[in-house]
Protein backbone atom coordinates (compact mmCIF):
# COMPACT_ATOMS: atom_id res chain seq x y z
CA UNK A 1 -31.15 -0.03 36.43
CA UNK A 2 -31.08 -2.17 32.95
CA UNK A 3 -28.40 -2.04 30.59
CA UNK A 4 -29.62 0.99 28.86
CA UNK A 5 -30.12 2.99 31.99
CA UNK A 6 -26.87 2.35 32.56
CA UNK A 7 -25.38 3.12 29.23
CA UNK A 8 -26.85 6.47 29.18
CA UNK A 9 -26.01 7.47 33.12
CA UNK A 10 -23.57 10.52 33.62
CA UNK A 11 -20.97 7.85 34.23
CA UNK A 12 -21.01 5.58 31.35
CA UNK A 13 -22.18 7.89 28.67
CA UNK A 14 -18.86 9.84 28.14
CA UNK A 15 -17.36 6.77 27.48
CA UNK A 16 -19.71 4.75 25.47
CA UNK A 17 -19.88 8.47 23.31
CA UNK A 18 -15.56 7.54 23.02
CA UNK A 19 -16.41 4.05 21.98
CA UNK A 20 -18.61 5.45 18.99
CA UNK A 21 -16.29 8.11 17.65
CA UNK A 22 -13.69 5.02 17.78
CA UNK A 23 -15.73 2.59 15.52
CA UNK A 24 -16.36 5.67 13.14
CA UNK A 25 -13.34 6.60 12.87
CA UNK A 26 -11.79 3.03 12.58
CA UNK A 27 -14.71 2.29 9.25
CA UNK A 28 -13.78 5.62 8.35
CA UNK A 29 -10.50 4.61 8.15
CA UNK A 30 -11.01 1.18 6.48
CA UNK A 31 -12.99 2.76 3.88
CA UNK A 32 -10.27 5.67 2.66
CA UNK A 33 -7.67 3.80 2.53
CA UNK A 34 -8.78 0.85 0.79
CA UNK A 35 -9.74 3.17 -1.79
CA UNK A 36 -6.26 5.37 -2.22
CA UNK A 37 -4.50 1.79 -2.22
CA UNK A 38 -5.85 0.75 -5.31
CA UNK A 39 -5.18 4.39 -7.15
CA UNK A 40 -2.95 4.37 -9.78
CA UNK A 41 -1.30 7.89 -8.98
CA UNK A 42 -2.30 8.42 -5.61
CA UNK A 43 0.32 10.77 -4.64
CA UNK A 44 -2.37 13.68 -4.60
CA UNK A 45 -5.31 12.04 -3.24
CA UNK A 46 -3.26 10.37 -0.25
CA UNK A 47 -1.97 13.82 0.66
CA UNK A 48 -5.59 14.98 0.94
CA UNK A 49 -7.03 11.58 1.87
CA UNK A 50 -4.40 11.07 4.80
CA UNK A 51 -4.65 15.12 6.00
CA UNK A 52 -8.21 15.05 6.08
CA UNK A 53 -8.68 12.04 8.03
CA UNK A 54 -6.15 13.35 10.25
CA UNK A 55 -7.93 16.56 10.76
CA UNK A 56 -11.27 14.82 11.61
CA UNK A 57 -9.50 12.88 14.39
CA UNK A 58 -7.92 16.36 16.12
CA UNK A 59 -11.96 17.95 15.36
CA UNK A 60 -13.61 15.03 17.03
CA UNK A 61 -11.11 14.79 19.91
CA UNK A 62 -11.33 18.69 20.47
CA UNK A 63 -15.16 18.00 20.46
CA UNK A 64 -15.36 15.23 22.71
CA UNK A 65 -13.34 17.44 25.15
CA UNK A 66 -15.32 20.24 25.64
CA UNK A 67 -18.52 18.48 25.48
CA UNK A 68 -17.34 16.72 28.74
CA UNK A 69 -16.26 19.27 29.90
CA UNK A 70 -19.75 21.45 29.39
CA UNK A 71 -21.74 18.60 30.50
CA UNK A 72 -19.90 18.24 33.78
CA UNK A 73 -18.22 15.08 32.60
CA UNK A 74 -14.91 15.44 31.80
CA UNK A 75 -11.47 14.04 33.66
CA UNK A 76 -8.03 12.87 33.22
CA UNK A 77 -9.22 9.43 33.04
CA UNK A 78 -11.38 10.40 29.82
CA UNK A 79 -8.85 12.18 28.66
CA UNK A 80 -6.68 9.35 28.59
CA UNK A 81 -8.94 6.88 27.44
CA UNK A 82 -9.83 8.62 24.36
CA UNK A 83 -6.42 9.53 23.51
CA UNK A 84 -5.16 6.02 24.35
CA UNK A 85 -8.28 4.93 21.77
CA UNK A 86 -7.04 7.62 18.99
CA UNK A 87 -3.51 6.16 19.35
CA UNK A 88 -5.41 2.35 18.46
CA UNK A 89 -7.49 4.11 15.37
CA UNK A 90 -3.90 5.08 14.20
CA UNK A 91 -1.74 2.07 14.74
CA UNK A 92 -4.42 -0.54 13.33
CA UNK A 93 -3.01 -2.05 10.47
CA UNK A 94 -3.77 -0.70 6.73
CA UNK A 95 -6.36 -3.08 5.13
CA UNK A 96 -4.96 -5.31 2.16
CA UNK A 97 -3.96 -3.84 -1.22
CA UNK A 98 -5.98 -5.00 -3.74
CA UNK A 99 -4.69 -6.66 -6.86
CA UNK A 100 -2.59 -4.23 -9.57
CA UNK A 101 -3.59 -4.81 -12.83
CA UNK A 102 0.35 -5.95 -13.51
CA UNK A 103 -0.66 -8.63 -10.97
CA UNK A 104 -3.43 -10.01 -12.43
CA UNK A 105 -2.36 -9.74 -15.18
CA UNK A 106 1.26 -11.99 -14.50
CA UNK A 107 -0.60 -14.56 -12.82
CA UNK A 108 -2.82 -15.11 -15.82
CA UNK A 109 0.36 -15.30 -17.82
CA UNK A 110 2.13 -16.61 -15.68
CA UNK A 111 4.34 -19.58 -17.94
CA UNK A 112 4.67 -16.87 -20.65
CA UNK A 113 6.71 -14.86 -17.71
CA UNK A 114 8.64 -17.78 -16.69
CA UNK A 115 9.42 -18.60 -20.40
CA UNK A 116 11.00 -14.95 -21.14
CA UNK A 117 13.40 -15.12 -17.63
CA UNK A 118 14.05 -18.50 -18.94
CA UNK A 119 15.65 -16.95 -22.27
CA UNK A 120 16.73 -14.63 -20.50
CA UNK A 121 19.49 -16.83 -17.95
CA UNK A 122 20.29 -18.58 -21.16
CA UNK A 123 21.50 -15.64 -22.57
CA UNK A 124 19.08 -15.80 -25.79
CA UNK A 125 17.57 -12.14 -24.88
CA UNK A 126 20.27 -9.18 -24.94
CA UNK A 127 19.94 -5.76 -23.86
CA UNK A 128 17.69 -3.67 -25.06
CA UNK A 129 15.17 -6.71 -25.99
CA UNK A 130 12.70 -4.72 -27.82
CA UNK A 131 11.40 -7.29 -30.22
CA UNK A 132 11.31 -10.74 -28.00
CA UNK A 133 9.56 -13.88 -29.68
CA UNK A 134 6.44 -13.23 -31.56
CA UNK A 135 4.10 -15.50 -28.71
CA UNK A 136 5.58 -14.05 -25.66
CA UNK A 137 5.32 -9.95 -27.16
CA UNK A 138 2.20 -9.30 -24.99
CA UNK A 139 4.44 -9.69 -21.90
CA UNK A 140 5.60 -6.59 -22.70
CA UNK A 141 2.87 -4.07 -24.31
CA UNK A 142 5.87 -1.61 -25.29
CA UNK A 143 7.38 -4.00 -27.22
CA UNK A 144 10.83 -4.04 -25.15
CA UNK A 145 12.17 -5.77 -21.67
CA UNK A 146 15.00 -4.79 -19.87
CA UNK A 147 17.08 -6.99 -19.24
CA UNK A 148 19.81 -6.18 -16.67
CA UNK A 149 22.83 -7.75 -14.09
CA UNK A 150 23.57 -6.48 -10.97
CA UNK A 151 23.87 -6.91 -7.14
CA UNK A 152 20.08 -8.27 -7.62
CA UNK A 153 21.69 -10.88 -10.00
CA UNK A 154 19.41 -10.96 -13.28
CA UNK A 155 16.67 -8.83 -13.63
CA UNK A 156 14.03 -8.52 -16.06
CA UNK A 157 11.70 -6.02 -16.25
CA UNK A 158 8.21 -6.34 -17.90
CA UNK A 159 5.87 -3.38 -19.10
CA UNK A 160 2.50 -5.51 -19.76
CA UNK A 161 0.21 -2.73 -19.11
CA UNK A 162 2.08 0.80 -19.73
CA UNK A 163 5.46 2.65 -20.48
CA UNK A 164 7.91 3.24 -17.29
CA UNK A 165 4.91 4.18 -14.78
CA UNK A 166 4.00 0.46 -13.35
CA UNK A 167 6.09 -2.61 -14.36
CA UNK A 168 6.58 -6.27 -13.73
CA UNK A 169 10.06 -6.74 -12.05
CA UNK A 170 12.12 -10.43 -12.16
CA UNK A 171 14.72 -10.36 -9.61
CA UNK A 172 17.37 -13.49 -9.38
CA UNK A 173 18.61 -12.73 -6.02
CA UNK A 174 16.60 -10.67 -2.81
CA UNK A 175 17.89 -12.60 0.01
CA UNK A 176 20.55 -9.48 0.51
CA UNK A 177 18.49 -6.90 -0.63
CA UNK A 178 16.18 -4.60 1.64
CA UNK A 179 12.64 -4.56 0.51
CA UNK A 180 12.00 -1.05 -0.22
CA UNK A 181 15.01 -1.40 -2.13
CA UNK A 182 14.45 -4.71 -4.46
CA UNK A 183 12.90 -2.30 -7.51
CA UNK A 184 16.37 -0.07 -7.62
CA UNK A 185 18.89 -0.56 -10.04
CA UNK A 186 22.23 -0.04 -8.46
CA UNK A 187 23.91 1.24 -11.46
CA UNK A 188 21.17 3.98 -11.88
CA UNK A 189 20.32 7.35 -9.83
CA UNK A 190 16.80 7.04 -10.19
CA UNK A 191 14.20 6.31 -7.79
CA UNK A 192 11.53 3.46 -8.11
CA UNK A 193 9.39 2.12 -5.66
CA UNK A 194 7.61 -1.00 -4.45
CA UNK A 195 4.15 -1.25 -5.18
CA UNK A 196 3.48 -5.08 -4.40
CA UNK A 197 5.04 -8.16 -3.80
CA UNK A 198 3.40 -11.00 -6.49
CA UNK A 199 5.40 -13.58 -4.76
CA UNK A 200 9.28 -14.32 -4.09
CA UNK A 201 11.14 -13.18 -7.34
CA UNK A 202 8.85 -11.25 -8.34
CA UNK A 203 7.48 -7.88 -7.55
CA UNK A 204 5.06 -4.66 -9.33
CA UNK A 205 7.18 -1.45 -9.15
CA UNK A 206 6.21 2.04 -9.66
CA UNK A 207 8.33 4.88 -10.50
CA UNK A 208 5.20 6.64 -8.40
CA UNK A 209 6.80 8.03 -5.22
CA UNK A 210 3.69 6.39 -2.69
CA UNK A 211 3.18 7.29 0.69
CA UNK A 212 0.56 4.11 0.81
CA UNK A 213 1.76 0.61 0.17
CA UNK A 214 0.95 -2.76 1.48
CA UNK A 215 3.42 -5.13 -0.42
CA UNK A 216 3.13 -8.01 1.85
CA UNK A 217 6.09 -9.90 2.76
């Protein structure tokens, strides 16, 4: 019997049948959620994205079931393999975020940044800095920073691209603070969240509750 005899016998079939709805569901997989990572407002789309891939998993499981079970195929030991490959499909990392704009956009401006924070520990930029030097103003589309002090040591916060939605964030000190907390002002009730770690210091926040990030370390 050659390979493909014995890929297609009552035996092996079931499983190599497993094996394909895994690889499906794993591009499957790769492919939506690259895509709601790099929304902008993806609140929506990663309810629907995230339910419906969901749903497809339980609908191809259920059908996998009762096909070996028609076919005279089924058993525990199927059973358990093709749960044990759902649970893999599930647990396989997220693929990486891509790029915000406020990313790109720091690292091509990245001295202007530096320059601003720079002012900034000197005490030459008070709050509310809404009119900083003339060549550093496109840090800051709005117009305005804000600069702040608290357990985070200095912060500076940088709206290159938009008002409040997505901004750059300068924090002093993060050795003491937990990451999903580094964009939160402790003096203020509101709720921001991470969106991406640029590199240590600094950080893209979102006042977008997301169920999908990737900052990185």
């Amino acid at each position: 019997m050659g390979l493909k005899g014995l890929l297609t016998s009552d035996i092996f079939r079931p499983i190599v049948t497993v094996l394909v709805f895994t690889v499906i569901m794993v591009t499957v997989k790769w492919v939506l959620f690259t895509h709601l990572l790099g929304l902008r407002e993806p609140l929506q789309a990663t309810i629907i994205g995230v339910g419906a891939f969901l749903l497809a998993i339980f609908i191809g499981a259920l059908w996998l079931i009762w096909r070996a079970n028609v076919t005279g195929n089924g058993s525990p030991m199927l059973i358990i393999f093709l749960f044990i490959c759902i649970a893999i499909v599930i647990t396989l990392p997220l693929p990486p975020q891509p790029d915000t704009p406020e990313k790109i956009h720091f690292l091509q401006y990245r001295a202007d940044y530096e320059a601003v924070v720079a002012l900034a520990k000197t005490r030459n930029l008070s709050q509310p800095v809404c009119d900083p030097p003339l060549p550093l103003y496109h840090v800051s589309s709005i117009g305005c920073l804000h600069v702040n002090s608290d357990d985070r040591g200095l912060t500076v916060a940088f709206y290159p691209l938009e008002l409040f939605n997505y901004f750059v964030l300068y924090v002093e000190i993060e050795s003491e603070i937990e990451k999903d907390a580094i964009c939160n002002d402790s003096n203020s009730s509101s709720m921001i969240y991470l969106k991406q770690k640029i590199e240590p210091h600094w950080y893209v926040c979102t006042a977008h509750m997301l169920f999908l990030s990737n900052p990185g370390d």
